[in-house]
C-alpha atoms as a PDB file:
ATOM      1  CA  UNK A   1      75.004  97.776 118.738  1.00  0.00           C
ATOM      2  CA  UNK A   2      73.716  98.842 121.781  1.00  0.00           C
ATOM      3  CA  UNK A   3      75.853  98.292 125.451  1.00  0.00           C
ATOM      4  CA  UNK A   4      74.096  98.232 128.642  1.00  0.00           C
ATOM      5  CA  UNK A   5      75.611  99.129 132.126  1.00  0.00           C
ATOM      6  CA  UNK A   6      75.190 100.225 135.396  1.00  0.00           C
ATOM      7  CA  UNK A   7      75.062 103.942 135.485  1.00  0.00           C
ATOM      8  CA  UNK A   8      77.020 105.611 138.031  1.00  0.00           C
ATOM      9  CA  UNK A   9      76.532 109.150 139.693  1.00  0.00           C
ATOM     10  CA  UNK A  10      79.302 110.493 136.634  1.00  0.00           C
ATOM     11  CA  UNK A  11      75.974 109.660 134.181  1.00  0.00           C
ATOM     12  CA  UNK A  12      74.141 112.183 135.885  1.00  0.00           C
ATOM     13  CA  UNK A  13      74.826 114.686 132.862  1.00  0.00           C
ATOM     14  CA  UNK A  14      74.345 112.147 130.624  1.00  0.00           C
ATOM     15  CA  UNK A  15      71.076 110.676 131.835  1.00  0.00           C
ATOM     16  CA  UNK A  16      69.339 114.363 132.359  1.00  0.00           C
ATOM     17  CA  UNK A  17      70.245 115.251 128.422  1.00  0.00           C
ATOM     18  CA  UNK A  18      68.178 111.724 127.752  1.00  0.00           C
ATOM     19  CA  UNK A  19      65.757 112.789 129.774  1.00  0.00           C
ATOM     20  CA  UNK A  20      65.239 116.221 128.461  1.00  0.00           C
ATOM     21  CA  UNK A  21      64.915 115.347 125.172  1.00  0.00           C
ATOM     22  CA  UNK A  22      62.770 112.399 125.569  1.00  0.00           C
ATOM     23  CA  UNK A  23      60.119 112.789 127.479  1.00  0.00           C
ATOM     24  CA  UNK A  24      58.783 115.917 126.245  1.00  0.00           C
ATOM     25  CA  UNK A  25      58.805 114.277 122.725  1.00  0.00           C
ATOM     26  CA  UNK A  26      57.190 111.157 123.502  1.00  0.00           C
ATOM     27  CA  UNK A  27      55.115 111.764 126.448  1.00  0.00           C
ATOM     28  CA  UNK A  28      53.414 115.021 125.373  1.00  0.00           C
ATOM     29  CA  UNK A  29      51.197 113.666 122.938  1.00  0.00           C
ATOM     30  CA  UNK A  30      49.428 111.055 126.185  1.00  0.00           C
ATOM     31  CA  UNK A  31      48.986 114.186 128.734  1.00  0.00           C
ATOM     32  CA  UNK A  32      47.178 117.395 128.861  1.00  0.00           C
ATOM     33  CA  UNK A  33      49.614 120.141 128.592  1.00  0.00           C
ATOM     34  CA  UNK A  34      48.835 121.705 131.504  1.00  0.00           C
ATOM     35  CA  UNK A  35      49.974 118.595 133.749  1.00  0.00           C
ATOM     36  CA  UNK A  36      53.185 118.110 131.646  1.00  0.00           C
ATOM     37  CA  UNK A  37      54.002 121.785 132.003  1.00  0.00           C
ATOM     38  CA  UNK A  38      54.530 121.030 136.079  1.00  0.00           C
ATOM     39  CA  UNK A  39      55.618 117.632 135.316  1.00  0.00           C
ATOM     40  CA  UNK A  40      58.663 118.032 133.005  1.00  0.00           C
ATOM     41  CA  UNK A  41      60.806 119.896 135.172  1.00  0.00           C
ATOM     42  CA  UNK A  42      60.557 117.385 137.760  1.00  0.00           C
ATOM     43  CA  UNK A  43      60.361 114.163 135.410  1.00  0.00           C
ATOM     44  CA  UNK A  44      64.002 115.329 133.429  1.00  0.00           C
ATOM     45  CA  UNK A  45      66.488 115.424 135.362  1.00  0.00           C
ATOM     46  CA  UNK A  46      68.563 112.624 137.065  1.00  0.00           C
ATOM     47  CA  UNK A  47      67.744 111.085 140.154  1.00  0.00           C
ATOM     48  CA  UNK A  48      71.154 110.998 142.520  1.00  0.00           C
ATOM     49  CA  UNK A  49      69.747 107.895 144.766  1.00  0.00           C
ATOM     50  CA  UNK A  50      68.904 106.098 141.488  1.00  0.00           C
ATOM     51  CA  UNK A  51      72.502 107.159 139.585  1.00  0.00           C
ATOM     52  CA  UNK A  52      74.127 105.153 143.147  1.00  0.00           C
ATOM     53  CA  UNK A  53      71.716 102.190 143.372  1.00  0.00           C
ATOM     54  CA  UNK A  54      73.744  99.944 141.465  1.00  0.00           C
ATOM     55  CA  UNK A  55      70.484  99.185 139.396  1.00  0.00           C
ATOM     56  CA  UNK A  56      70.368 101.329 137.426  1.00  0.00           C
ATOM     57  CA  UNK A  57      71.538 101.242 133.900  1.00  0.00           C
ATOM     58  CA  UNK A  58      72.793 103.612 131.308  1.00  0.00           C
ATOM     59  CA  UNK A  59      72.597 102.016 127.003  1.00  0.00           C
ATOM     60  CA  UNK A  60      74.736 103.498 124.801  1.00  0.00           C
ATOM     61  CA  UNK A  61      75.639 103.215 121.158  1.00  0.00           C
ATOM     62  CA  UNK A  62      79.777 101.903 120.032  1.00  0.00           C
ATOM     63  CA  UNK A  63      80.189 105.763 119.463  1.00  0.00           C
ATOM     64  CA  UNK A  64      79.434 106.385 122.516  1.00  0.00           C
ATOM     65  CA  UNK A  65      75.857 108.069 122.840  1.00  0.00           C
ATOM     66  CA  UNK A  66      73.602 107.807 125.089  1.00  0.00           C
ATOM     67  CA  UNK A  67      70.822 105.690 123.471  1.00  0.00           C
ATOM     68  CA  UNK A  68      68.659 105.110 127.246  1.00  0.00           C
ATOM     69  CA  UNK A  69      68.681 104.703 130.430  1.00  0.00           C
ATOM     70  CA  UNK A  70      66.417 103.008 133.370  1.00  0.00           C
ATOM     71  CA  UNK A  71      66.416 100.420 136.272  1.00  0.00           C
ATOM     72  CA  UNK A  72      65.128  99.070 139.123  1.00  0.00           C
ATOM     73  CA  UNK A  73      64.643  99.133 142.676  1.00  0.00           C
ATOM     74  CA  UNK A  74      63.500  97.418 145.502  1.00  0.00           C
ATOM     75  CA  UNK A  75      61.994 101.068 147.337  1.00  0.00           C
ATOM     76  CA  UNK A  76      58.732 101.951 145.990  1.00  0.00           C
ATOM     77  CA  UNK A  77      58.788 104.907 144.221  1.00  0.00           C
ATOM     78  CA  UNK A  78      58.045 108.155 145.800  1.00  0.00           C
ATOM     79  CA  UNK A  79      58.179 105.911 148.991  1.00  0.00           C
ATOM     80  CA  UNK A  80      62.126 105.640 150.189  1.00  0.00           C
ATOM     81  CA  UNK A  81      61.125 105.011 153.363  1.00  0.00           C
ATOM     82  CA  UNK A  82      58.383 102.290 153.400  1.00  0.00           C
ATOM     83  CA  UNK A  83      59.381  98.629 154.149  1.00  0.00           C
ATOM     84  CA  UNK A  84      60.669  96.965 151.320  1.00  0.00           C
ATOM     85  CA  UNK A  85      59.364  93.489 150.118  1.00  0.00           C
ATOM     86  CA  UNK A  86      62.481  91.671 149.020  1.00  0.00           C
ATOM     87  CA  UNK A  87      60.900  89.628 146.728  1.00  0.00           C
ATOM     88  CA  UNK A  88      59.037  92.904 144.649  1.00  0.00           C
ATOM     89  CA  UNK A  89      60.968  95.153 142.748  1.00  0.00           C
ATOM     90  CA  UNK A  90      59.731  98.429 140.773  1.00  0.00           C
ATOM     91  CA  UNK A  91      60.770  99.681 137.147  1.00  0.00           C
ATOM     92  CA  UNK A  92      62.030 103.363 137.439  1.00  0.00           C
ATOM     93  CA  UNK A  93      63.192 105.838 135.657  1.00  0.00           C
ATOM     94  CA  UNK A  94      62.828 104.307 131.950  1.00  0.00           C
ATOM     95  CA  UNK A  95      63.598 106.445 128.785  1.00  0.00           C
ATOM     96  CA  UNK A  96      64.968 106.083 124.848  1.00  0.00           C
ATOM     97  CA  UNK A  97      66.046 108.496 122.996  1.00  0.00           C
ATOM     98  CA  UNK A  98      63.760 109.861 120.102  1.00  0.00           C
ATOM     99  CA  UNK A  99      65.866 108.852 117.270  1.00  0.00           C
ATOM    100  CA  UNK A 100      66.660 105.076 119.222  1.00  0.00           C
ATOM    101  CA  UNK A 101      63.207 104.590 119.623  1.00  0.00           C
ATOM    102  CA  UNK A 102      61.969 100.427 118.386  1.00  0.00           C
ATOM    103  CA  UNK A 103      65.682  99.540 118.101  1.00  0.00           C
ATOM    104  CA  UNK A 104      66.087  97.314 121.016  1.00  0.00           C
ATOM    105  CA  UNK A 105      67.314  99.937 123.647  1.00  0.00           C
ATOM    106  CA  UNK A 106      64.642  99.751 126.632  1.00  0.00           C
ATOM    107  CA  UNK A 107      64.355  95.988 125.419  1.00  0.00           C
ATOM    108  CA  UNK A 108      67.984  95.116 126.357  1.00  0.00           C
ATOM    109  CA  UNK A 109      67.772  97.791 129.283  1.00  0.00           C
ATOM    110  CA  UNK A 110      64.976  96.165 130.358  1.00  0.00           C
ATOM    111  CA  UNK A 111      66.729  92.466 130.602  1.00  0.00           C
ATOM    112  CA  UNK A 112      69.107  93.283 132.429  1.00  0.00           C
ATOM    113  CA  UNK A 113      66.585  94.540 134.801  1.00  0.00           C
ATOM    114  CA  UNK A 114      65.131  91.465 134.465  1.00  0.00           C
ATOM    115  CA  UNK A 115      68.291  89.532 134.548  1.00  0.00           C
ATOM    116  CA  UNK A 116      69.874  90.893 137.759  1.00  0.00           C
ATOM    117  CA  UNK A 117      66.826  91.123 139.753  1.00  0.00           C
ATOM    118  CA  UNK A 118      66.172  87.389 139.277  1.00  0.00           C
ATOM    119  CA  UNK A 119      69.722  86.877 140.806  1.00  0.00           C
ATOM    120  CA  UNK A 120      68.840  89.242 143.407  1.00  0.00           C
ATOM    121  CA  UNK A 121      65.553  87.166 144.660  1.00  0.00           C
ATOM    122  CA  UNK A 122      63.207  89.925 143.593  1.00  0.00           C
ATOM    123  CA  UNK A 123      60.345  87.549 141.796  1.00  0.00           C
ATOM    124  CA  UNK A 124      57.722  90.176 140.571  1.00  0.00           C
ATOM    125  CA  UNK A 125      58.188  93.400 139.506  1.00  0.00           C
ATOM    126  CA  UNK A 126      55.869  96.458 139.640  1.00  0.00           C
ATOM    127  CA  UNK A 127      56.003  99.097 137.324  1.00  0.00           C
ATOM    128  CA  UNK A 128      54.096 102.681 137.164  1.00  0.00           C
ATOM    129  CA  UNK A 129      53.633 103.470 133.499  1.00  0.00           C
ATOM    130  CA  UNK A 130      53.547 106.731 131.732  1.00  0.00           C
ATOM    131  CA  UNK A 131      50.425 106.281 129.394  1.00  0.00           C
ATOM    132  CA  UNK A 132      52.235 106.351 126.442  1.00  0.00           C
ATOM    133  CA  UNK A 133      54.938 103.579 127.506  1.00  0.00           C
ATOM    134  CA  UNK A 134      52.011 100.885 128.454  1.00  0.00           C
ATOM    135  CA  UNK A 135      52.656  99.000 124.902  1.00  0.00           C
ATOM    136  CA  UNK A 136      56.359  98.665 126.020  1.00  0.00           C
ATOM    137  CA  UNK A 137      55.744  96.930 129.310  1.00  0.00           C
ATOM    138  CA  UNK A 138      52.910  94.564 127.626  1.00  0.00           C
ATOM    139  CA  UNK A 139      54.968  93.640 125.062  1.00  0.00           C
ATOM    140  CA  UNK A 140      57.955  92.740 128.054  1.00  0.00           C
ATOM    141  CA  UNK A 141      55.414  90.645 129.847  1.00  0.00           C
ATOM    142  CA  UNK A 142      53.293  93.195 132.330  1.00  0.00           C
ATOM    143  CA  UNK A 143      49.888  93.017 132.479  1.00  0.00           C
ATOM    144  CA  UNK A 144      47.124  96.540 133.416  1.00  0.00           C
ATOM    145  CA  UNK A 145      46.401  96.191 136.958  1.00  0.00           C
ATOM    146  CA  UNK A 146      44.647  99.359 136.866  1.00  0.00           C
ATOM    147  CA  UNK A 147      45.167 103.403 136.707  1.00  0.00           C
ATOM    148  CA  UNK A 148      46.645 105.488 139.064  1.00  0.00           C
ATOM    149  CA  UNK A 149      47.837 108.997 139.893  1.00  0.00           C
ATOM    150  CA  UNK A 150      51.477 109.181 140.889  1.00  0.00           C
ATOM    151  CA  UNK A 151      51.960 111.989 143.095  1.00  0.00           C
ATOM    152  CA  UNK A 152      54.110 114.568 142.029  1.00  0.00           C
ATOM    153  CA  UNK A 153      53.966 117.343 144.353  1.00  0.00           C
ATOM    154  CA  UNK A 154      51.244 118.420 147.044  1.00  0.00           C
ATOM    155  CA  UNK A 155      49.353 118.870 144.157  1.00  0.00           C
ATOM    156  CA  UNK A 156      50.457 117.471 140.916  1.00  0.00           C
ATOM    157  CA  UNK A 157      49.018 113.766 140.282  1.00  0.00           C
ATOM    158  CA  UNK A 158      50.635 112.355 137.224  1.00  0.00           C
ATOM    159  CA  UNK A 159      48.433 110.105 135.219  1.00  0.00           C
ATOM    160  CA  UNK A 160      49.367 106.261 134.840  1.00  0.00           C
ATOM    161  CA  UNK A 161      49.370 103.056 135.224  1.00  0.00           C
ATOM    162  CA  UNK A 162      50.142 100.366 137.493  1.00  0.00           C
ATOM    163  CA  UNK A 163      51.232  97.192 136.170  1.00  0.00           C
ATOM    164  CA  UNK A 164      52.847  93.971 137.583  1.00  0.00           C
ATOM    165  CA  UNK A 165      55.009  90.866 136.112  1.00  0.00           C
ATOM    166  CA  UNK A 166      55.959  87.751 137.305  1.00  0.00           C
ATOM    167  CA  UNK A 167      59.796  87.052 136.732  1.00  0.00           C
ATOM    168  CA  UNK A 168      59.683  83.323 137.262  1.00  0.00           C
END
């Protein structure tokens, strides 16, 4: 059995571990090594602003590990500061551990995403998708609206792909 709930900045520990030891695993085999090299160390750690947001969300197991962790915002990603569209929110920060992996985690994660962003007025969400994770957000109801490079650094330009979902 799998509980969801909002992560707090006390996760931070928590959600890095999860981090570390899933993206390397199940992003690797989607990227050229050279790009996830420069990526990793920025991609697996926890994001402070996210860990606060209050949407952001933290699944873990009746034993208590951590099985995954992601969320949502209405800021754009890698864009804080850009007028926000109350009515659009973005996908962040997804991730399932290895050995949870096709057990429901990022499903359940992913309604209450869904869930509490419907009762916050946000009726479309945007999500940039790590190649490998573009089945996931299909099967959840996102369609392709194209690829993308998310930037990274001044220059590191992280393969993906944007895709959008009505809530309604």
């Amino acid at each position: 059995m799998t509980a969801v709930r909002v992560a707090t900045v006390d996760d931070a520990a928590a959600v890095t571990a999860l981090l570390e030891a899933c993206y390397p695993t199940l992003m690797t085999p989607h990227y050229d090594p050279a790009v996830m090299a420069r990526a990793l160390p920025l991609m697996c750690r926890a994001n402070p602003s996210l860990l606060a947001s209050s949407t952001f969300y933290i699944a873990m197991s009746t034993e208590g590990t951590t099985l995954g962790c992601g969320g949502w915002t209405l800021a754009r990603p890698g864009a804080p500061d850009d007028p926000v569209d109350p009515t659009l929110g973005h996908i962040r920060h997804f991730a399932t551990h290895p050995d949870a992996v096709r057990r429901g985690v990022a499903r359940a994660i992913f309604a209450r995403c869904a869930a509490d962003a419907r009762a916050a007025g946000v009726a479309r969400f945007e999500c940039f998708s790590a190649l490998g994770a573009e089945p996931f957000y299909a099967a959840m109801g996102f369609r392709a609206v194209g690829p993308m490079a998310v930037a990274m650094g001044p220059d590191l330009r992280f393969p993906s792909t944007r895709m959008v979902m009505d809530l309604a």
